[in-house]
N, C-alpha and C. Protein backbone atom coordinates (compact mmCIF):
# COMPACT_ATOMS: atom_id res chain seq x y z
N UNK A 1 100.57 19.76 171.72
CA UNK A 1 101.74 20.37 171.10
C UNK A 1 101.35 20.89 169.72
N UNK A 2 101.43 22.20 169.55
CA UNK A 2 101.13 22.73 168.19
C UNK A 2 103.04 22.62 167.22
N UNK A 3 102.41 22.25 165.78
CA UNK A 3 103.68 22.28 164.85
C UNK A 3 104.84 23.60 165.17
N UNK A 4 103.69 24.93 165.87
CA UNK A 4 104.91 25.66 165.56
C UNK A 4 106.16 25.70 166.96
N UNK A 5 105.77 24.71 167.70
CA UNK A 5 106.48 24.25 168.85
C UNK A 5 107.85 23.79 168.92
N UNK A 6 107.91 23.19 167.34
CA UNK A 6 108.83 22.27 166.39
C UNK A 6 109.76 23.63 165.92
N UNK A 7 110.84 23.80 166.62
CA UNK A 7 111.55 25.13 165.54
C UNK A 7 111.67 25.32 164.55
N UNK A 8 112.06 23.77 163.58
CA UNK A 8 112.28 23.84 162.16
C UNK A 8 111.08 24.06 161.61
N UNK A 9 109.24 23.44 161.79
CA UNK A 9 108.80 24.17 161.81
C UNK A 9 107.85 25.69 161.54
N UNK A 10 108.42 26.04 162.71
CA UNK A 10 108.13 27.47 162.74
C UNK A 10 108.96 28.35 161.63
N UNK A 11 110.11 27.67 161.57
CA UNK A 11 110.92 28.60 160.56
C UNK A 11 110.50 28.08 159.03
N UNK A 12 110.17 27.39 158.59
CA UNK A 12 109.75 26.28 157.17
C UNK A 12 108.52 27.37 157.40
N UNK A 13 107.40 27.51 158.24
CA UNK A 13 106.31 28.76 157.93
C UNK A 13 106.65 29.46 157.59
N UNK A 14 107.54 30.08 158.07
CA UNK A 14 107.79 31.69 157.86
C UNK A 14 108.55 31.76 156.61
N UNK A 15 108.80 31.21 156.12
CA UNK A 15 109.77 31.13 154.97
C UNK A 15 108.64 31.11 153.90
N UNK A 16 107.54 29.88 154.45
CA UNK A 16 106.14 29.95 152.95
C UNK A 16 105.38 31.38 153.44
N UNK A 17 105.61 31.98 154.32
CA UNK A 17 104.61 33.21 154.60
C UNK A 17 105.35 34.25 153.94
N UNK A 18 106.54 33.91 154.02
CA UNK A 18 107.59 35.01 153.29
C UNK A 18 107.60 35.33 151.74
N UNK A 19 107.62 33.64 151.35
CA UNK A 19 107.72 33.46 150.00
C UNK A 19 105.88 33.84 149.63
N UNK A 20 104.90 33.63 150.00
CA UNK A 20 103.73 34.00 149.96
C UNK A 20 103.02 35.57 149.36
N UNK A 21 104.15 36.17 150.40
CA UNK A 21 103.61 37.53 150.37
C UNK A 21 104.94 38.27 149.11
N UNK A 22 106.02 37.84 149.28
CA UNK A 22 106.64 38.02 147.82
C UNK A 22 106.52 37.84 146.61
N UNK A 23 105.66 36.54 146.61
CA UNK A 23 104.75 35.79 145.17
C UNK A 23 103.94 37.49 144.36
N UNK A 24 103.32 38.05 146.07
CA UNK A 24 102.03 38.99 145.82
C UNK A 24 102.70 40.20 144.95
N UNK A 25 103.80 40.50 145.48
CA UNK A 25 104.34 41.67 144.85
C UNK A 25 105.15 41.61 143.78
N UNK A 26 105.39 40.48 143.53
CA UNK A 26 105.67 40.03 142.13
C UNK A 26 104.50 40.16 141.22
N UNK A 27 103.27 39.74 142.21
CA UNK A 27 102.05 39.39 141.23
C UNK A 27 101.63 41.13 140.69
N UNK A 28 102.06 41.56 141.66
CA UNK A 28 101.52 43.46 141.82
C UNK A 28 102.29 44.01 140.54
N UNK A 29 103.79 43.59 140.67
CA UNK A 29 104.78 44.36 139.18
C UNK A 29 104.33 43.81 138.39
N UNK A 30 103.78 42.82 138.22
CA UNK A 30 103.47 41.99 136.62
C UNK A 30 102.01 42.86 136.02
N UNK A 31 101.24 43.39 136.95
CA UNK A 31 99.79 43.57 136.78
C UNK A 31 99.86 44.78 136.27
N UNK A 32 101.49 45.75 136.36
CA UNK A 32 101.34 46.86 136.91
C UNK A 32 102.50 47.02 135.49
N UNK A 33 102.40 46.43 134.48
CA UNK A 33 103.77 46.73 133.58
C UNK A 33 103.64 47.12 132.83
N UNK A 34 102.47 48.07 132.71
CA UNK A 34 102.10 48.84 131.50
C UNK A 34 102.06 50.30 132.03
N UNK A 35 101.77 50.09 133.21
CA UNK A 35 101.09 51.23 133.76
C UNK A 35 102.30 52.72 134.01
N UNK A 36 102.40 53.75 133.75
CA UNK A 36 103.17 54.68 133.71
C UNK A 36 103.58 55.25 134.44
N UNK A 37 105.27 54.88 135.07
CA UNK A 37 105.61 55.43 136.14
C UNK A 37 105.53 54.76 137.38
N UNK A 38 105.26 53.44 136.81
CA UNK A 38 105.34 52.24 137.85
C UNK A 38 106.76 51.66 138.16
N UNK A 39 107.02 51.71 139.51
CA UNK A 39 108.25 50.84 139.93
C UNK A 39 108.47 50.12 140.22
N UNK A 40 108.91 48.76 139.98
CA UNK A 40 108.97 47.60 140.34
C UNK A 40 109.48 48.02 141.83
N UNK A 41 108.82 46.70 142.48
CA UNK A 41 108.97 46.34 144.08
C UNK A 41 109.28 44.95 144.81
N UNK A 42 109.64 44.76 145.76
CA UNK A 42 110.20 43.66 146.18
C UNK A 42 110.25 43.60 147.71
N UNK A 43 110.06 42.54 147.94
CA UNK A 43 110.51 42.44 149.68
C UNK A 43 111.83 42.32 150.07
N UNK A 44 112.48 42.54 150.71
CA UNK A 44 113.90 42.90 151.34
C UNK A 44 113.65 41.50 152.18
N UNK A 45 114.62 40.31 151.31
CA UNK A 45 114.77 39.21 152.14
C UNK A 45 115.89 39.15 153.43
N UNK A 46 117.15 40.23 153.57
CA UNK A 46 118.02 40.28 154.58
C UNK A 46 116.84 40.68 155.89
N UNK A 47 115.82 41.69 155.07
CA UNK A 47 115.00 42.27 156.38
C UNK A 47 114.32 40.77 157.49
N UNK A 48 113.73 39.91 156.21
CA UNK A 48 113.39 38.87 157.00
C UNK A 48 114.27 37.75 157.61
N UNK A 49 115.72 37.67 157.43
CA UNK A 49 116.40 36.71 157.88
C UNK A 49 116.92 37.50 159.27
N UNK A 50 116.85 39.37 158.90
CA UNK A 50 117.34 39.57 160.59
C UNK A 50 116.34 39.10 161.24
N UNK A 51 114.72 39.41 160.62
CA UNK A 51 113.94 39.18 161.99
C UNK A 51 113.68 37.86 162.84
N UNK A 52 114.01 37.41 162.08
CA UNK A 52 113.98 35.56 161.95
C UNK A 52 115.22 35.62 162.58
N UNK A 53 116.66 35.64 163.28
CA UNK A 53 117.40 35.82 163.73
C UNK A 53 117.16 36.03 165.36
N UNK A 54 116.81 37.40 164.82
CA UNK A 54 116.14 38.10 166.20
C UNK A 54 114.92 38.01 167.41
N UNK A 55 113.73 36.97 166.32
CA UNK A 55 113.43 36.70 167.23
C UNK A 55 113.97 35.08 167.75
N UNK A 56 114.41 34.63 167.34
CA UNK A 56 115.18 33.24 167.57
C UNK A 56 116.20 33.23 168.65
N UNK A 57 116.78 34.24 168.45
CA UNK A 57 117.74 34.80 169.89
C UNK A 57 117.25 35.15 171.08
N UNK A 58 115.94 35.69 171.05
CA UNK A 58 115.04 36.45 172.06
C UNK A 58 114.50 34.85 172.73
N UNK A 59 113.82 34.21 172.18
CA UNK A 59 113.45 33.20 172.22
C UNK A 59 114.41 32.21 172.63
N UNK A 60 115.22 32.15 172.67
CA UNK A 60 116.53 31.36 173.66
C UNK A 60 117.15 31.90 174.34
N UNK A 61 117.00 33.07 174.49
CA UNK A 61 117.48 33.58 175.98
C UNK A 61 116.50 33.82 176.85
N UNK A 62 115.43 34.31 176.44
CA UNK A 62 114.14 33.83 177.47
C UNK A 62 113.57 32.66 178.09
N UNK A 63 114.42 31.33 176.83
CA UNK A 63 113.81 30.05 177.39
C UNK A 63 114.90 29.85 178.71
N UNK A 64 116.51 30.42 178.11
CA UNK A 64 117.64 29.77 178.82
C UNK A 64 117.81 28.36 178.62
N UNK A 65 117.23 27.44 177.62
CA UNK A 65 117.30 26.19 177.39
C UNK A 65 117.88 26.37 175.56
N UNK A 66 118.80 25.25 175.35
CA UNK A 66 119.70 25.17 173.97
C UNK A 66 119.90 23.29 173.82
N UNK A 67 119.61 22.72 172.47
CA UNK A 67 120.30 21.32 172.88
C UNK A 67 121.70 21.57 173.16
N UNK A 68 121.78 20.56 173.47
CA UNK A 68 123.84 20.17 173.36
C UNK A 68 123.86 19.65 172.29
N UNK A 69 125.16 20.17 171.85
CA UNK A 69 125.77 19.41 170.16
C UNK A 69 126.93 18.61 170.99
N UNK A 70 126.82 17.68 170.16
CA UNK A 70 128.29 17.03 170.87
C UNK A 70 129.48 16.72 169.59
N UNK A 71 129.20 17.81 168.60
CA UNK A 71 130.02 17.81 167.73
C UNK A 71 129.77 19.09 167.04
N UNK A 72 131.59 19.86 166.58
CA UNK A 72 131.07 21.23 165.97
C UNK A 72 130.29 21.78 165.39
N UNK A 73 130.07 20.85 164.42
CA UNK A 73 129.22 20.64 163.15
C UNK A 73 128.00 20.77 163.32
N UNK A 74 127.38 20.53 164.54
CA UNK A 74 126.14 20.32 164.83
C UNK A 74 125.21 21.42 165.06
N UNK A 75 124.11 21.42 164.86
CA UNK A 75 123.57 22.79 164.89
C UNK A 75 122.17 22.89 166.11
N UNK A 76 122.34 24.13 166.96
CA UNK A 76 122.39 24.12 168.28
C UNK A 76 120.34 24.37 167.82
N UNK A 77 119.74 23.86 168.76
CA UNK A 77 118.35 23.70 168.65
C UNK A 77 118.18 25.14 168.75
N UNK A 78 117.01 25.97 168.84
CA UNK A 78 115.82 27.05 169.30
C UNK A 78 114.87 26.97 169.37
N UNK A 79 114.38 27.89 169.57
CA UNK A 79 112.62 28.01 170.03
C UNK A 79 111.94 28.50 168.63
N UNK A 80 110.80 28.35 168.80
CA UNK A 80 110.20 29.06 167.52
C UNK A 80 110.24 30.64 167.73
N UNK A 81 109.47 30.77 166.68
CA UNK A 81 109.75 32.03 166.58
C UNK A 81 108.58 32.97 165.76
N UNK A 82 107.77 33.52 166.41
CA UNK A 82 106.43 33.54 165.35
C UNK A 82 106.26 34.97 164.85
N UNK A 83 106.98 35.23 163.65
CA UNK A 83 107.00 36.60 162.19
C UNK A 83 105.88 35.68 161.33
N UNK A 84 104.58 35.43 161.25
CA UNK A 84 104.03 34.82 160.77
C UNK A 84 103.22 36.01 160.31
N UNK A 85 102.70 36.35 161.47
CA UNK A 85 101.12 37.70 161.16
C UNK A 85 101.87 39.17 160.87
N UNK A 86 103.53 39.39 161.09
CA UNK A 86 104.68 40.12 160.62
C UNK A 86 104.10 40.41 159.14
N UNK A 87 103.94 41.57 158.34
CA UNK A 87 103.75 42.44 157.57
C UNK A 87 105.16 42.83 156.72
N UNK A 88 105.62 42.02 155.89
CA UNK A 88 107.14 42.97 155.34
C UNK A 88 106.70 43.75 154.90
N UNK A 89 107.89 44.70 154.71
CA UNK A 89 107.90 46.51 154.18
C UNK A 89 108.31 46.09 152.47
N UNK A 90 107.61 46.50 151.56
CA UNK A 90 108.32 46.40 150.06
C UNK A 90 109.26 47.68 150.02
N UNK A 91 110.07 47.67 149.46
CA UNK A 91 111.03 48.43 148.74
C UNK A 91 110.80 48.59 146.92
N UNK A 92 111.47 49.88 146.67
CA UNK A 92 111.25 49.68 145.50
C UNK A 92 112.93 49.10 144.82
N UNK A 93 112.24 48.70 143.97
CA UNK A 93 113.41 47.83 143.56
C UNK A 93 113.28 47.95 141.61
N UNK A 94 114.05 48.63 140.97
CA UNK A 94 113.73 48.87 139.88
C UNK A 94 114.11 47.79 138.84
N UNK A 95 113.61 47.62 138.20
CA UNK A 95 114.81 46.44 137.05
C UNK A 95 115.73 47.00 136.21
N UNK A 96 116.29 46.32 135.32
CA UNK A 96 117.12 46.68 135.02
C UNK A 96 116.88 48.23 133.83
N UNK A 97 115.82 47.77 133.00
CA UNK A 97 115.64 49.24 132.13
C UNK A 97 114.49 49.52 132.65
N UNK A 98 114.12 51.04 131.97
CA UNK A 98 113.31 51.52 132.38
C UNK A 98 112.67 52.74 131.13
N UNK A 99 111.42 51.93 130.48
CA UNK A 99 110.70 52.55 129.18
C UNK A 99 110.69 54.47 129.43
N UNK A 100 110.43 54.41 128.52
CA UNK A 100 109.90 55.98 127.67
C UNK A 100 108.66 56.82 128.90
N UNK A 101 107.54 55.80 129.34
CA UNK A 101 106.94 56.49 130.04
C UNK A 101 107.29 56.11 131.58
N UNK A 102 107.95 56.09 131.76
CA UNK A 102 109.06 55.71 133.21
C UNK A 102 108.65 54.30 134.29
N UNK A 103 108.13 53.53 132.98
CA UNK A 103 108.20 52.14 134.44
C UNK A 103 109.32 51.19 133.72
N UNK A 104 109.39 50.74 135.03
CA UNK A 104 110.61 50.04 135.18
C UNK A 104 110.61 48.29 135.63
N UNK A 105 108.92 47.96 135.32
CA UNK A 105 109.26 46.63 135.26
C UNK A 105 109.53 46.10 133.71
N UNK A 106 110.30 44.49 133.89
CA UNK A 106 110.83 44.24 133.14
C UNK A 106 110.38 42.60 133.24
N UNK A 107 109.20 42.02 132.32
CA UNK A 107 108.70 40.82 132.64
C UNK A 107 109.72 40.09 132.68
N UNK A 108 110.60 39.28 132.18
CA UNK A 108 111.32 38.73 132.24
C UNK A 108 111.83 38.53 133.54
N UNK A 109 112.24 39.53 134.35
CA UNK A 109 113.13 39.24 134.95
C UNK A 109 112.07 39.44 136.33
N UNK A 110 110.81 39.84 136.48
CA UNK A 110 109.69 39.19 137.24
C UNK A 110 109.54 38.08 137.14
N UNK A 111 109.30 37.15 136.01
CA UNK A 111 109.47 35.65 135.82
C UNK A 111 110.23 34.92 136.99
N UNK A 112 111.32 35.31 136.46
CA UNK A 112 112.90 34.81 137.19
C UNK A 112 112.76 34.66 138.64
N UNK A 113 112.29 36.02 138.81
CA UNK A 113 112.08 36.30 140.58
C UNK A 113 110.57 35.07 141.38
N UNK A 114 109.75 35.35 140.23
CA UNK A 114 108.73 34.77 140.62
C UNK A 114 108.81 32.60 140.51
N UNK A 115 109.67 32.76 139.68
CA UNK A 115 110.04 31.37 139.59
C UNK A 115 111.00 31.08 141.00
N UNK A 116 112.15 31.72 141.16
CA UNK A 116 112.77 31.60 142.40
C UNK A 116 112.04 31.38 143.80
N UNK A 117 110.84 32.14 143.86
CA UNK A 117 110.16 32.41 144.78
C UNK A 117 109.27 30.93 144.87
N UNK A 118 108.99 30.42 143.91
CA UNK A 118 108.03 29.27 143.76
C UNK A 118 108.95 28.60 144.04
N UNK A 119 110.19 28.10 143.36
CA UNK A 119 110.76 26.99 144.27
C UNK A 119 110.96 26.77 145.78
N UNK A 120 111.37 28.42 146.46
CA UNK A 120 111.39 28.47 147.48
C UNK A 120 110.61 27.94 148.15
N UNK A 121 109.35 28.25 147.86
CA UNK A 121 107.91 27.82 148.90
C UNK A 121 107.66 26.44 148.61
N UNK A 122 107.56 25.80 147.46
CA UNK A 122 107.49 24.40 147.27
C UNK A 122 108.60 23.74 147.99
N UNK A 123 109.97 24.02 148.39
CA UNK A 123 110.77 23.32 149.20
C UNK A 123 110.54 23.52 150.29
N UNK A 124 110.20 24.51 150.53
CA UNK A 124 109.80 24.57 152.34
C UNK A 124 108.71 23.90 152.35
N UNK A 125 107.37 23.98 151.29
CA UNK A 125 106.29 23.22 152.05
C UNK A 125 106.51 21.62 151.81
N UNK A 126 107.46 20.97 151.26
CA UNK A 126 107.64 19.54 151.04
C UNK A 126 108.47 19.12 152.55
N UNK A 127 109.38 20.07 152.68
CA UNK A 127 110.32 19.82 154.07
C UNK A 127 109.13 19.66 155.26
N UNK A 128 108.55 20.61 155.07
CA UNK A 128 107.22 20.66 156.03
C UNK A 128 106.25 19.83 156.29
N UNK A 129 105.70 19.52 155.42
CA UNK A 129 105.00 17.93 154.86
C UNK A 129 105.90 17.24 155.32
N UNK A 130 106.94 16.73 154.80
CA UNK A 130 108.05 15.71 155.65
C UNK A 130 108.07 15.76 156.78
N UNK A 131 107.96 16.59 157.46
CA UNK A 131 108.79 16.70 159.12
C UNK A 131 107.28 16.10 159.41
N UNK A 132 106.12 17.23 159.23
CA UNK A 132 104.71 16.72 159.95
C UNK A 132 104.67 14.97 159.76
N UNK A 133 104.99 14.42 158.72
CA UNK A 133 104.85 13.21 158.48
C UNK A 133 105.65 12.25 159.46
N UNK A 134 106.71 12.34 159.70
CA UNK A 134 107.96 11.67 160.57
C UNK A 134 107.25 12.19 162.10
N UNK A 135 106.50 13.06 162.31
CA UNK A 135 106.28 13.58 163.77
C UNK A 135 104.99 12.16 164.08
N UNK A 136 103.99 12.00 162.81
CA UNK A 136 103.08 11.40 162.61
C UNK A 136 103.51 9.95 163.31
N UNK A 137 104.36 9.61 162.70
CA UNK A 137 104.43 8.30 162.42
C UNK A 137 105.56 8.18 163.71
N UNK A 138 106.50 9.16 164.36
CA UNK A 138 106.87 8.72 165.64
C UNK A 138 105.77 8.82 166.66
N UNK A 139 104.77 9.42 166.91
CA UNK A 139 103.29 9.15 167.59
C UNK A 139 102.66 8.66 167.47
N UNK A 140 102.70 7.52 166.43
CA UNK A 140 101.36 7.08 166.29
C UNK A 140 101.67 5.10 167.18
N UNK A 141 100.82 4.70 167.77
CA UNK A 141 101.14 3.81 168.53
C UNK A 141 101.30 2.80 167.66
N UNK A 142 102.36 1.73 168.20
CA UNK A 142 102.27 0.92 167.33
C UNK A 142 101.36 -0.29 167.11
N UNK A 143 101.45 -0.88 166.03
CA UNK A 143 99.72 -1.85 165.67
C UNK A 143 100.76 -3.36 166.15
């Protein structure tokens, strides 16, 4: 059984592959904030929650298998879902001003983004670490 078998998972990856490759283009506007006529850029996170959606849906109707909840509240299992080797599209995304020789990043508020982005991935990879750990220790025989 490979981890990405585990739905939660597969989706906790894609979220550090997400946050990964957003880190980069954060790293790209910061490198790039002098440079003239540069536009700040960004990944389109709705883009990745449809695909992550979409293939999650595909993936349970192909299995035809769902847990049962036996309460509303409860949230219905899936399959994985692998946007891993998935390529997002950047957008440009300008900040808020935009200097004399027309770029438009704005460190500060790269910071912000890039700090957001780091928490992101540090919570997914601790959830991740957790789950692998609890998978560990329900397999492992007892002494």
């Amino acid at each position: 059984m490979r981890p990405d078998d585990v739905p939660l998972l597969a989706l906790l990856r894609q979220e550090m592959n997400f946050s990964s490759e957003r880190q980069r283009v954060i790293a790209n506007n910061v490198a790039n904030a002098n440079t003239p006529g540069f536009v700040a850029q960004d990944l389109d996170r709705a883009e990745f929650e449809r695909t992550v959606s979409e293939v999650m849906s595909q993936r349970r109707s192909a299995n035809g298998m769902r847990l049962r909840t036996t309460r509303d509240g409860h949230m219905s299992g899936t399959a994985s879902a692998d946007t891993s080797a998935r390529t997002w599209s950047t957008q440009d995304t300008p900040d808020s001003e935009t200097t004399i020789n027309g770029n438009s990043v704005v460190l500060e508020e790269q910071m912000v983004k890039a700090n957001e982005t780091r928490m992101r991935y540090e919570s997914a990879l601790s959830l991740y670490q957790k789950s692998l750990g609890l998978i560990r220790t329900a397999i492992r025989t007892p002494t």
